[in-house]
C-alpha atoms as a PDB file:
ATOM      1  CA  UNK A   1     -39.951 -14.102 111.014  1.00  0.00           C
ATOM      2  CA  UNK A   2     -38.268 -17.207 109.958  1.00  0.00           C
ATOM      3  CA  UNK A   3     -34.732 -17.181 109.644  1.00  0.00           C
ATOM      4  CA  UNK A   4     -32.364 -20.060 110.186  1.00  0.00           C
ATOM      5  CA  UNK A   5     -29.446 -17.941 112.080  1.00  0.00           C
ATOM      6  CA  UNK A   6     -32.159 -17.912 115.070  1.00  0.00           C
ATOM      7  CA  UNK A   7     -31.960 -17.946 118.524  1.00  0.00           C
ATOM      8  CA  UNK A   8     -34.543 -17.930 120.919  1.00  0.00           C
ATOM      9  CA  UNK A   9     -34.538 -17.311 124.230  1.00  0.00           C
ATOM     10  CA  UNK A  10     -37.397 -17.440 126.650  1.00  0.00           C
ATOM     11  CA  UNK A  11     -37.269 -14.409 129.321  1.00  0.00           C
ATOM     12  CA  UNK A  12     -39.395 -14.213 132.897  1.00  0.00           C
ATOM     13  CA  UNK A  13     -37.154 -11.049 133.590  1.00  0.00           C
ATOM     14  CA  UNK A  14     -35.501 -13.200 136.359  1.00  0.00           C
ATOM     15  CA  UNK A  15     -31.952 -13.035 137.215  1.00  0.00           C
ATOM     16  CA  UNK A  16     -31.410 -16.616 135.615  1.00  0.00           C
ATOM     17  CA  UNK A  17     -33.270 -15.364 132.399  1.00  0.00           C
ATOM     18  CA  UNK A  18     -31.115 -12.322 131.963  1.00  0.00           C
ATOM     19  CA  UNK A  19     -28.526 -14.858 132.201  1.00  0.00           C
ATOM     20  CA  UNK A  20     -29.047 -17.167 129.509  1.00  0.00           C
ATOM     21  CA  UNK A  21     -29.790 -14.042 127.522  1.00  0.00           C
ATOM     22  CA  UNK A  22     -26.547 -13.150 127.780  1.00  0.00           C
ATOM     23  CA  UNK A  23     -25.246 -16.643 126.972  1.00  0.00           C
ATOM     24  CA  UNK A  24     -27.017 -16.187 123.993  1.00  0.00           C
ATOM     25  CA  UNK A  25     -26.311 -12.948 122.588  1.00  0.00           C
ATOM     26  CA  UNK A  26     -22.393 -13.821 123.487  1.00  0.00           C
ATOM     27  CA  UNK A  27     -23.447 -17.095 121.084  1.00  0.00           C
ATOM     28  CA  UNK A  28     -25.083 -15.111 118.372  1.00  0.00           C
ATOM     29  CA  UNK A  29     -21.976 -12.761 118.150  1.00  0.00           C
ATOM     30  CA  UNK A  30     -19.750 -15.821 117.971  1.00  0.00           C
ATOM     31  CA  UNK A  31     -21.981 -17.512 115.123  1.00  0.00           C
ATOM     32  CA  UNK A  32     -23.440 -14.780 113.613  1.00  0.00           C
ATOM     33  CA  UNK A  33     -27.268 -15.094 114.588  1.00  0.00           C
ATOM     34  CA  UNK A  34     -29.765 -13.062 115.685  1.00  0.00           C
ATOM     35  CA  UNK A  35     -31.594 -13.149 118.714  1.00  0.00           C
ATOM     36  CA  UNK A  36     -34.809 -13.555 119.236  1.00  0.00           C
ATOM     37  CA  UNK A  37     -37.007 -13.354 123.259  1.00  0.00           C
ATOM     38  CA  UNK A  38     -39.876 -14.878 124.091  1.00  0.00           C
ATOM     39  CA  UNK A  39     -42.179 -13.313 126.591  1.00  0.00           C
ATOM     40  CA  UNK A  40     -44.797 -16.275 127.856  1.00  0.00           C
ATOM     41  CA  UNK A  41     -48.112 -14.748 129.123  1.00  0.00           C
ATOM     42  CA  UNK A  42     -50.238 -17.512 131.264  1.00  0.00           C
ATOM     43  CA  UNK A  43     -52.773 -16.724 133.666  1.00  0.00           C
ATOM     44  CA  UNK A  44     -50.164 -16.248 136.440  1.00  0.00           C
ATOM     45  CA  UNK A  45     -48.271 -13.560 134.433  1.00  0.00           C
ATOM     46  CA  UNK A  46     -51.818 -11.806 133.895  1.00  0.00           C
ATOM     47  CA  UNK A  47     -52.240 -11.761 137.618  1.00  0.00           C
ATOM     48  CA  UNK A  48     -48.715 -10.238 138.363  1.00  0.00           C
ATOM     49  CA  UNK A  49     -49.599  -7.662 135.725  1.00  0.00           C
ATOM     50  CA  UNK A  50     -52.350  -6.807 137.652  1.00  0.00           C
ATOM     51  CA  UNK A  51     -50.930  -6.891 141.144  1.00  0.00           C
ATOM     52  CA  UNK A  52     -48.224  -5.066 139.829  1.00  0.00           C
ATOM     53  CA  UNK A  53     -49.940  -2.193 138.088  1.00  0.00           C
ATOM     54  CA  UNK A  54     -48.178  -2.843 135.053  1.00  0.00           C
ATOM     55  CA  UNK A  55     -49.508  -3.293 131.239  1.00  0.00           C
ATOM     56  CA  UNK A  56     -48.750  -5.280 128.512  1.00  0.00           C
ATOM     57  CA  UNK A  57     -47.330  -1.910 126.822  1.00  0.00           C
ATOM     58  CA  UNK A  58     -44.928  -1.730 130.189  1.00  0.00           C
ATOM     59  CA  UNK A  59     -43.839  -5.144 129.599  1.00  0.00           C
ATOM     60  CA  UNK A  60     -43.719  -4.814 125.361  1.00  0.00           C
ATOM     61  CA  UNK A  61     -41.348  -1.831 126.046  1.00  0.00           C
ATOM     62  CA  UNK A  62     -38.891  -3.687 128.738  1.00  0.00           C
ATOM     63  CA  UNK A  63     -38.213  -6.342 125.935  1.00  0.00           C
ATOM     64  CA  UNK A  64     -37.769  -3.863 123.509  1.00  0.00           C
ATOM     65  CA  UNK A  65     -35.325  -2.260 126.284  1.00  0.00           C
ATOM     66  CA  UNK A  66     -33.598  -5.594 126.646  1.00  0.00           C
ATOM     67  CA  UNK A  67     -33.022  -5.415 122.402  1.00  0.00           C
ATOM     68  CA  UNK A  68     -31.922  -2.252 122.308  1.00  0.00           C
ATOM     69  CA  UNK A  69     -29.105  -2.734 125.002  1.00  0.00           C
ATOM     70  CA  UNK A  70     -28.028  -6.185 123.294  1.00  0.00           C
ATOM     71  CA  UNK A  71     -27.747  -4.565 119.969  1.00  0.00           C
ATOM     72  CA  UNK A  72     -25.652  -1.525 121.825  1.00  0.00           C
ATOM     73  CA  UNK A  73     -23.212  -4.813 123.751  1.00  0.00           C
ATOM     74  CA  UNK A  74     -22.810  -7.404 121.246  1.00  0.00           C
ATOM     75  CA  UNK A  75     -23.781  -5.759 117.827  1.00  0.00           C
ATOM     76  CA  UNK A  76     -26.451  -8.260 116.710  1.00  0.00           C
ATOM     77  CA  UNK A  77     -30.185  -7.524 115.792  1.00  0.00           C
ATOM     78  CA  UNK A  78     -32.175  -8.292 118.561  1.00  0.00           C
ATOM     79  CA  UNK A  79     -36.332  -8.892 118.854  1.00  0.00           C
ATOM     80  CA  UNK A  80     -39.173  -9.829 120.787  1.00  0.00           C
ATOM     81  CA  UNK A  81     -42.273 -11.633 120.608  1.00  0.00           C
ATOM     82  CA  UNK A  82     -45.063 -11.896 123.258  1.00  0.00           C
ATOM     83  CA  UNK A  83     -47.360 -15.329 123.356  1.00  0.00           C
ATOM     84  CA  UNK A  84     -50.537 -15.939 124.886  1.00  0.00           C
ATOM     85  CA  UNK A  85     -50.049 -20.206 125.881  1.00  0.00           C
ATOM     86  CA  UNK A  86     -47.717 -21.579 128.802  1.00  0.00           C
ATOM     87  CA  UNK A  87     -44.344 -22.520 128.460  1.00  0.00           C
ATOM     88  CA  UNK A  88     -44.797 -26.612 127.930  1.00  0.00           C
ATOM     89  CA  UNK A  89     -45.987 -25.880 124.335  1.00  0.00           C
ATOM     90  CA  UNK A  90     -45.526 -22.112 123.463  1.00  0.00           C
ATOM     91  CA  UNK A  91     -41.485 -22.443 123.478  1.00  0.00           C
ATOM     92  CA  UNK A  92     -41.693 -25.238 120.919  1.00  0.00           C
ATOM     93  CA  UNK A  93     -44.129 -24.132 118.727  1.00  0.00           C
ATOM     94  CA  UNK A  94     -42.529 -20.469 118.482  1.00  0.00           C
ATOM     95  CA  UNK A  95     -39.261 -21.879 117.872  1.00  0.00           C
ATOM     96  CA  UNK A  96     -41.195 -24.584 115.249  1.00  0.00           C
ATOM     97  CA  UNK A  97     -42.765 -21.212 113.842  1.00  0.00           C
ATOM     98  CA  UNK A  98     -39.602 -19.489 113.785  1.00  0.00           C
ATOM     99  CA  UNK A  99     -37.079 -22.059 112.337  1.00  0.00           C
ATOM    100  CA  UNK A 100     -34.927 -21.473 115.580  1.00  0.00           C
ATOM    101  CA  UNK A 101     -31.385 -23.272 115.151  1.00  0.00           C
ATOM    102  CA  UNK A 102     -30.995 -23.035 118.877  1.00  0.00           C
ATOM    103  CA  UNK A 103     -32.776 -22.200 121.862  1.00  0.00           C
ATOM    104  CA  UNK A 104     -31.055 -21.071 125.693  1.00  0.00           C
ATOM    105  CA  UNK A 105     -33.286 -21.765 128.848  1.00  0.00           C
ATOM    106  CA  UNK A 106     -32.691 -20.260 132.137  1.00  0.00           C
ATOM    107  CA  UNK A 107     -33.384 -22.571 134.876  1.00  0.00           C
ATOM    108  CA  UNK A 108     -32.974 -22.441 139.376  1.00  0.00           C
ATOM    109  CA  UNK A 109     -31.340 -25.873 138.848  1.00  0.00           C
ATOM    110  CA  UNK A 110     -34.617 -28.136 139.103  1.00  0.00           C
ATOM    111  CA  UNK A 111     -36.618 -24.708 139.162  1.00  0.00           C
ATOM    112  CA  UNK A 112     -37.010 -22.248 136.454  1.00  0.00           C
ATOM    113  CA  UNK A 113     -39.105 -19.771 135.031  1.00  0.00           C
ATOM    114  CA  UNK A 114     -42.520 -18.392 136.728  1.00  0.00           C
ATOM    115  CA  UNK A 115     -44.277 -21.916 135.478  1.00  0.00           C
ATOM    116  CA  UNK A 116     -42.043 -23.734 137.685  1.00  0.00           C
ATOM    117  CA  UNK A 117     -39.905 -25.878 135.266  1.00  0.00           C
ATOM    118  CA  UNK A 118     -39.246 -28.469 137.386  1.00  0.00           C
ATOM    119  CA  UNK A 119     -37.294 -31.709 136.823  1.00  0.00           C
ATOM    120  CA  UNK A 120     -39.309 -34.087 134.231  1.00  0.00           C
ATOM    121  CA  UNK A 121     -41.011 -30.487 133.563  1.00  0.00           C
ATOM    122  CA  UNK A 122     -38.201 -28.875 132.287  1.00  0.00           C
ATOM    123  CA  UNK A 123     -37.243 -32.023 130.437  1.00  0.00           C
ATOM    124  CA  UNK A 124     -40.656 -31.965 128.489  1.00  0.00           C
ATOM    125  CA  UNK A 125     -39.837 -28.665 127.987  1.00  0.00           C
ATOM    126  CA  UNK A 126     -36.756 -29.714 125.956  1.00  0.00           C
ATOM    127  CA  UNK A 127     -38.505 -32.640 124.230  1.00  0.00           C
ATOM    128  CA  UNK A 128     -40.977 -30.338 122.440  1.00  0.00           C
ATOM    129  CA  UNK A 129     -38.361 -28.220 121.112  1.00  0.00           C
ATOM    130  CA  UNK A 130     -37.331 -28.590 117.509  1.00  0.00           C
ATOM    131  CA  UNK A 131     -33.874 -27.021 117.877  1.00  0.00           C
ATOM    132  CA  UNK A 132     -31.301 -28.196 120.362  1.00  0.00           C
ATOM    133  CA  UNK A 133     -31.799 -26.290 123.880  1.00  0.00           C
ATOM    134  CA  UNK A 134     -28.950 -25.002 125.699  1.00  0.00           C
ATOM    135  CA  UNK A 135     -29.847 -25.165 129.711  1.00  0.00           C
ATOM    136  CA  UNK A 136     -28.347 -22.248 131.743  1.00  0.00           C
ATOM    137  CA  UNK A 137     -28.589 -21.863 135.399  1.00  0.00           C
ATOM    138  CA  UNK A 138     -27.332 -18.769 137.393  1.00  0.00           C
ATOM    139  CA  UNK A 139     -23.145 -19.312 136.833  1.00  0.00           C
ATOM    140  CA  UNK A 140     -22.195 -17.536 134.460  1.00  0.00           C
ATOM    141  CA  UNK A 141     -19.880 -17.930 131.167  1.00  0.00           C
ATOM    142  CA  UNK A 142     -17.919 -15.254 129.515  1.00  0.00           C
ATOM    143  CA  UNK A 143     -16.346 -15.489 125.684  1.00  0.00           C
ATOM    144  CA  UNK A 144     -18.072 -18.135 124.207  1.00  0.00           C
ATOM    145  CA  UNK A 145     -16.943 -21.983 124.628  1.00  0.00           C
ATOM    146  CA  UNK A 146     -13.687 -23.298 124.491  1.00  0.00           C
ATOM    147  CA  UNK A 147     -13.505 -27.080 126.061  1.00  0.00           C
ATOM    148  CA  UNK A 148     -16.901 -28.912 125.182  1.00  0.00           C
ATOM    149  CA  UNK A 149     -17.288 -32.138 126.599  1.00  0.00           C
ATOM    150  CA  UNK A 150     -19.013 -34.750 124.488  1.00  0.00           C
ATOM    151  CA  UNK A 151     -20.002 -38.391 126.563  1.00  0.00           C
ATOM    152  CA  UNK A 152     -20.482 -41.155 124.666  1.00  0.00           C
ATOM    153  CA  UNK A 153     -22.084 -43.005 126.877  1.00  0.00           C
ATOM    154  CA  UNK A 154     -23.590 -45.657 123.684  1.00  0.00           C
ATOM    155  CA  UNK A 155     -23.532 -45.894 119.782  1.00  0.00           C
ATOM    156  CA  UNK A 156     -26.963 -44.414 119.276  1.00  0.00           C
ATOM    157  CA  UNK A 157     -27.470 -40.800 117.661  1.00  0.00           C
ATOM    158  CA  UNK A 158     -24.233 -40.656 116.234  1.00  0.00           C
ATOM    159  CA  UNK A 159     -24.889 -38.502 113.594  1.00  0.00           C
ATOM    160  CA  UNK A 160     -26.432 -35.740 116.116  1.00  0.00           C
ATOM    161  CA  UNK A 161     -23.973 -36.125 118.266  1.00  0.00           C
ATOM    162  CA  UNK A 162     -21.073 -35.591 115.686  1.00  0.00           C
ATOM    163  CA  UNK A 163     -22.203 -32.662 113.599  1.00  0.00           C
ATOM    164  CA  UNK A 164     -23.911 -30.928 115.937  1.00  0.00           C
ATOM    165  CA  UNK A 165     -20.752 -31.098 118.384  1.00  0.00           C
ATOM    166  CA  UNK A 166     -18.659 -30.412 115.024  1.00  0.00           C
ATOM    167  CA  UNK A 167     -21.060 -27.068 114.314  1.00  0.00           C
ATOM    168  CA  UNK A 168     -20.655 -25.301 117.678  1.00  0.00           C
ATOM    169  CA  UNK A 169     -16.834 -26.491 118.227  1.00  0.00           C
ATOM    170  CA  UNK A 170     -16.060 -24.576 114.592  1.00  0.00           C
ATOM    171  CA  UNK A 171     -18.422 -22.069 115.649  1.00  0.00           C
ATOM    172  CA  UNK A 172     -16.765 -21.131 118.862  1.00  0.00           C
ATOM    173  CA  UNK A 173     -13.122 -22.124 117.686  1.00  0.00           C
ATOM    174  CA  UNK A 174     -13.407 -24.567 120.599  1.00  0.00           C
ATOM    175  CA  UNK A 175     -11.847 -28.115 121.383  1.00  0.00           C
ATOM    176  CA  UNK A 176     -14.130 -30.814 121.646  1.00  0.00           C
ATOM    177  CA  UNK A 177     -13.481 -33.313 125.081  1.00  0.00           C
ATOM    178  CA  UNK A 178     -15.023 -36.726 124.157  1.00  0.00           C
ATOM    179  CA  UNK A 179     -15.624 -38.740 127.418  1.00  0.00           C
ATOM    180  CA  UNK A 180     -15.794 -42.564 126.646  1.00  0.00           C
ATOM    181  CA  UNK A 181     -17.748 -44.980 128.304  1.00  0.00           C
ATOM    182  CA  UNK A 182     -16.849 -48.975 128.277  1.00  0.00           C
ATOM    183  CA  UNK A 183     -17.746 -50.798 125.544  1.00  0.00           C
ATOM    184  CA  UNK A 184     -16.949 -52.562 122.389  1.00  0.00           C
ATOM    185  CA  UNK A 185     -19.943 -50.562 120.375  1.00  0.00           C
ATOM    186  CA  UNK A 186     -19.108 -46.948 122.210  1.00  0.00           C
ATOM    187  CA  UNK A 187     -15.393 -47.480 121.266  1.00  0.00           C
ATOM    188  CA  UNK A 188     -16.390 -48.047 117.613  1.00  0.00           C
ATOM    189  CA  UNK A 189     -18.386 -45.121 117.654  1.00  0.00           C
ATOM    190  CA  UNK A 190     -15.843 -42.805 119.187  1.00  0.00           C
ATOM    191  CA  UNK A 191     -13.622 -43.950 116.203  1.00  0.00           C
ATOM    192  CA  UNK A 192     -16.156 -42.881 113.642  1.00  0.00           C
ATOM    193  CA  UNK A 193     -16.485 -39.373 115.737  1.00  0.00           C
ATOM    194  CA  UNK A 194     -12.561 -38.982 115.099  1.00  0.00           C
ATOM    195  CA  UNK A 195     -12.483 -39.881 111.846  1.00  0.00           C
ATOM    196  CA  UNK A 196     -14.763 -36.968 111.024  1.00  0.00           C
ATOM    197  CA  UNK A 197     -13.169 -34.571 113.388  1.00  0.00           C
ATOM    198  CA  UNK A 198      -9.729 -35.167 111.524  1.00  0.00           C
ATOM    199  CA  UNK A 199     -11.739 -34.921 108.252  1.00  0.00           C
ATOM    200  CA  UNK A 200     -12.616 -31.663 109.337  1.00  0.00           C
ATOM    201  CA  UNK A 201      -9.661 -30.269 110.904  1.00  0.00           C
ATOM    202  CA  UNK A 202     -11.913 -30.134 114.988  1.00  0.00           C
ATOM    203  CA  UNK A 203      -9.677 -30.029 117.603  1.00  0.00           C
ATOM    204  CA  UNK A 204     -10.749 -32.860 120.132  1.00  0.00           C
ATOM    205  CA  UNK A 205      -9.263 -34.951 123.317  1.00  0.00           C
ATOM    206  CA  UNK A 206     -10.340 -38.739 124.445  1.00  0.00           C
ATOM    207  CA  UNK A 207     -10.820 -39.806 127.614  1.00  0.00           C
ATOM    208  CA  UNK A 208     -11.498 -43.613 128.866  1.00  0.00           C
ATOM    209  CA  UNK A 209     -13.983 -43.914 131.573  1.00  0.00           C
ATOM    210  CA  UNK A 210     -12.653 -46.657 133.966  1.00  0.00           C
ATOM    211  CA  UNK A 211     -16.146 -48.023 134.722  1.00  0.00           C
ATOM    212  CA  UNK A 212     -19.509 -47.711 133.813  1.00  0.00           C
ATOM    213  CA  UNK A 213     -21.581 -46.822 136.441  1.00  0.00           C
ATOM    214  CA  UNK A 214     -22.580 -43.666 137.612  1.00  0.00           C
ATOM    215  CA  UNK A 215     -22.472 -42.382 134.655  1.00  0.00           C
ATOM    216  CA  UNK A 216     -23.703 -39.031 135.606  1.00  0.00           C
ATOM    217  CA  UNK A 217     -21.242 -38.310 137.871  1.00  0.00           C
ATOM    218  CA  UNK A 218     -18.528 -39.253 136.063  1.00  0.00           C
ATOM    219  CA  UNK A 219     -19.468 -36.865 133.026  1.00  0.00           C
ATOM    220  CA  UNK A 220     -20.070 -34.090 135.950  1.00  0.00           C
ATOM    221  CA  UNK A 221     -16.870 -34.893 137.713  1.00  0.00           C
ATOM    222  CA  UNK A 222     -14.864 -34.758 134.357  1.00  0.00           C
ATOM    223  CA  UNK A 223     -16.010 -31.828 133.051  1.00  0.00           C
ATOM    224  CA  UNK A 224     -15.566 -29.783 136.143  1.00  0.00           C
ATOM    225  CA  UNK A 225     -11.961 -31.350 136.592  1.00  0.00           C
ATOM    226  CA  UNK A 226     -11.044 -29.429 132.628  1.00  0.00           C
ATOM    227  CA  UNK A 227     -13.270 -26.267 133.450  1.00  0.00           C
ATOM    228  CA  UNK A 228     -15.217 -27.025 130.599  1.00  0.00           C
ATOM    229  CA  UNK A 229     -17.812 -24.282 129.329  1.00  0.00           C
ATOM    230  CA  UNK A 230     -20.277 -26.857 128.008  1.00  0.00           C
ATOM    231  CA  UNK A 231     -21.746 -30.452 127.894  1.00  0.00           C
ATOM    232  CA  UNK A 232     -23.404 -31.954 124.982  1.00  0.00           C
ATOM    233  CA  UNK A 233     -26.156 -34.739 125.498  1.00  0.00           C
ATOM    234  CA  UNK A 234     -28.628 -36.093 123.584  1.00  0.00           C
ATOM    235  CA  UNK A 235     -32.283 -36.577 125.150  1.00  0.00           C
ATOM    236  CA  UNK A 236     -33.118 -40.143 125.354  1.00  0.00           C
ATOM    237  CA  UNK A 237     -31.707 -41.917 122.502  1.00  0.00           C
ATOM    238  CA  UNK A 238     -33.336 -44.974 123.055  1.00  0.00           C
ATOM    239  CA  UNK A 239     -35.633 -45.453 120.399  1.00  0.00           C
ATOM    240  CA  UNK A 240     -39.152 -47.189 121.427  1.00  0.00           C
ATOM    241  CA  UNK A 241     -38.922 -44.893 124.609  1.00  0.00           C
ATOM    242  CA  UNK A 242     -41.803 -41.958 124.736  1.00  0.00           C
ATOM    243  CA  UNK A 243     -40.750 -38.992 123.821  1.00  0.00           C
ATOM    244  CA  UNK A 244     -41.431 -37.645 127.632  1.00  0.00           C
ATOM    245  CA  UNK A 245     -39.829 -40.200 129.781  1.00  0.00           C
ATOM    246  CA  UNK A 246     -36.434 -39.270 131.047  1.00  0.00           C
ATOM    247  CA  UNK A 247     -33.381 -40.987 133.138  1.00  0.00           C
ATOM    248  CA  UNK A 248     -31.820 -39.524 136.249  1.00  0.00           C
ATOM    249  CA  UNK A 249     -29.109 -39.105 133.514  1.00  0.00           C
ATOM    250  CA  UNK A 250     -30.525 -36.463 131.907  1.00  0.00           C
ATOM    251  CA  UNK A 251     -31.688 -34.782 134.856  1.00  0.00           C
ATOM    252  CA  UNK A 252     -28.315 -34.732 137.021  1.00  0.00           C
ATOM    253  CA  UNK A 253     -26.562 -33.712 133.794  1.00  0.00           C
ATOM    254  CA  UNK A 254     -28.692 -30.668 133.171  1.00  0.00           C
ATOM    255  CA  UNK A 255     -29.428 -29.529 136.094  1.00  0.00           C
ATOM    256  CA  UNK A 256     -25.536 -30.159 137.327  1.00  0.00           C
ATOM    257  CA  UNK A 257     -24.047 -28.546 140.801  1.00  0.00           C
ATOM    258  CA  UNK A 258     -21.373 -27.040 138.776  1.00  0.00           C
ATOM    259  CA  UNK A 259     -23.788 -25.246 137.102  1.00  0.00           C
ATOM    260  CA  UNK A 260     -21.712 -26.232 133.662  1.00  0.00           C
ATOM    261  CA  UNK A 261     -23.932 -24.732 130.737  1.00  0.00           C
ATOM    262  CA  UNK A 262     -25.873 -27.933 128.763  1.00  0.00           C
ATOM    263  CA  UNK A 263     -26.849 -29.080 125.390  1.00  0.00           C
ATOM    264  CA  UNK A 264     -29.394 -31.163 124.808  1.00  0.00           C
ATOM    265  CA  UNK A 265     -30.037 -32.191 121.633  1.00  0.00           C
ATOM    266  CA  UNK A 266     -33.411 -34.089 120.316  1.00  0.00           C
ATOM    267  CA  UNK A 267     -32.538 -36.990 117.871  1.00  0.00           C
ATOM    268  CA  UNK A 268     -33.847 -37.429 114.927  1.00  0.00           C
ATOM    269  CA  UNK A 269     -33.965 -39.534 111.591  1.00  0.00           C
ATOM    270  CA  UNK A 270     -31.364 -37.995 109.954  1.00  0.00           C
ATOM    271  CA  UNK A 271     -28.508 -38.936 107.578  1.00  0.00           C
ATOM    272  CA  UNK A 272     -25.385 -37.436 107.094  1.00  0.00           C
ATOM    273  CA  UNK A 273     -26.294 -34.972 104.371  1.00  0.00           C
ATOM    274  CA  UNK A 274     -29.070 -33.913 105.469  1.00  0.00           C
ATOM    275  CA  UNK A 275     -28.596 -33.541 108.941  1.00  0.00           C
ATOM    276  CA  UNK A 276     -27.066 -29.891 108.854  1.00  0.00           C
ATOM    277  CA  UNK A 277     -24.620 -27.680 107.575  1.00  0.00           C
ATOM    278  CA  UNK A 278     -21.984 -25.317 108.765  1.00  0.00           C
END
């Protein structure tokens, strides 16, 4: 089933699922993809089955219900895929078996999904994922993305940060608000960002940071101030760190009170040309 123009979207049937569903079929219409859900099955599923009367065929055909009505609203192919596993390994090694090129999680701000996704949960969630996860909560977003804010918050990851911000700004026709921390490094960096943006005709905005503390807040506070649709981060960038340990950063970003949509994106060894291409 491997096909780069992927998304996949893990589905408990809950209200917040449905919602990053949409998200993601509004996404795939935008960009072209298809979609692809993921149905977990763990022993607590199993039990609810059972409570509930219900069998795997019941739950094989509400998927394929789901597809149906997302081919019939956004006019992309739709599928489904049941897994045996829990969701701390199954999500990354479907979208690993896949080739997913994105992947949109529902979450109940620090809660999410039957398994309980729970702060540095839900973060090891993202960490295991190949593609770049886009974190939903229960607000929702209409018509794609049109102000994405970008913090630089250090000079790491640059190359991430630039094309992948470059891919979904051309993707969605959207402007690209790049929130700059303090710093000698960070304001080199931005530089390089521009430089490419201009190079590639990506609409974009730069705003200073006045201090450089709180950082969280300040990328909250800013991108509820410009209504944006979406914030881009990449999931710690500090090389040496293991791969599961997490700042508050991370955490208040994703799981923001605004409920802004997030992007977290993995880094990797990567150059420029081989990174990825739009």
């Amino acid at each position: 089933m491997k096909n780069k123009n992927t998304i996949l979207v893990p589905t408990d049937f809950t209200e917040v699922a449905n919602n990053a569903i949409h998200q993601a079929s509004e996404a795939a219409r935008y960009l072209g993809f298809r979609i692809i859900l993921l149905h977990v099955i763990d022993k607590n599923s199993k039990t609810a089955l059972k409570k509930e009367n219900l069998s795997q065929e019941a739950i094989n055909q509400k998927l394929q219900d789901i597809c149906n009505q997302i081919t019939i609203t956004f006019g992309i192919q739709a599928d489904y895929i049941t897994r045996e596993g829990n969701i701390f390994t199954t999500i990354g090694e479907v979208a690993k078996e896949i080739d997913a090129r994105l992947i949109y999680m529902g979450t109940h701000g620090k809660v999410g999904l039957e398994q309980k996704i729970t702060g540095s949960y839900a973060l090891k969630v993202i960490i295991s994922c190949p593609a770049p996860v886009i974190v939903v909560q229960k607000k929702t977003f209409s018509n794609g993305y049109h102000k994405i804010v970008l913090p630089i918050t250090s000079a790491n990851s640059l190359w991430e940060k630039t094309k992948w911000a470059a891919y979904i700004a051309t993707g969605f026709n959207a402007a690209i608000y790049i929130y700059q921390f303090p710093g000698e490094d960070i304001k080199e960096a931005v530089q390089t960002i521009a430089t490419y943006f201009n190079q590639n005709g990506i609409r974009y905005q730069i705003k200073e940071a006045e201090k450089s503390s709180d950082l969280s807040k300040l990328v909250i506070d800013y991108a509820t101030s410009i209504k944006a649709d979406l914030i881009m981060i990449m999931t710690n960038p500090e090389k040496g760190l293991p791969s599961f340990i997490f700042g508050s950063y991370d955490e208040d970003i994703i799981f923001n009170t605004s409920q802004i949509p997030v992007m977290c994106v993995n880094p990797r060894e990567l150059t420029w040309n081989t990174f990825i291409d739009y």
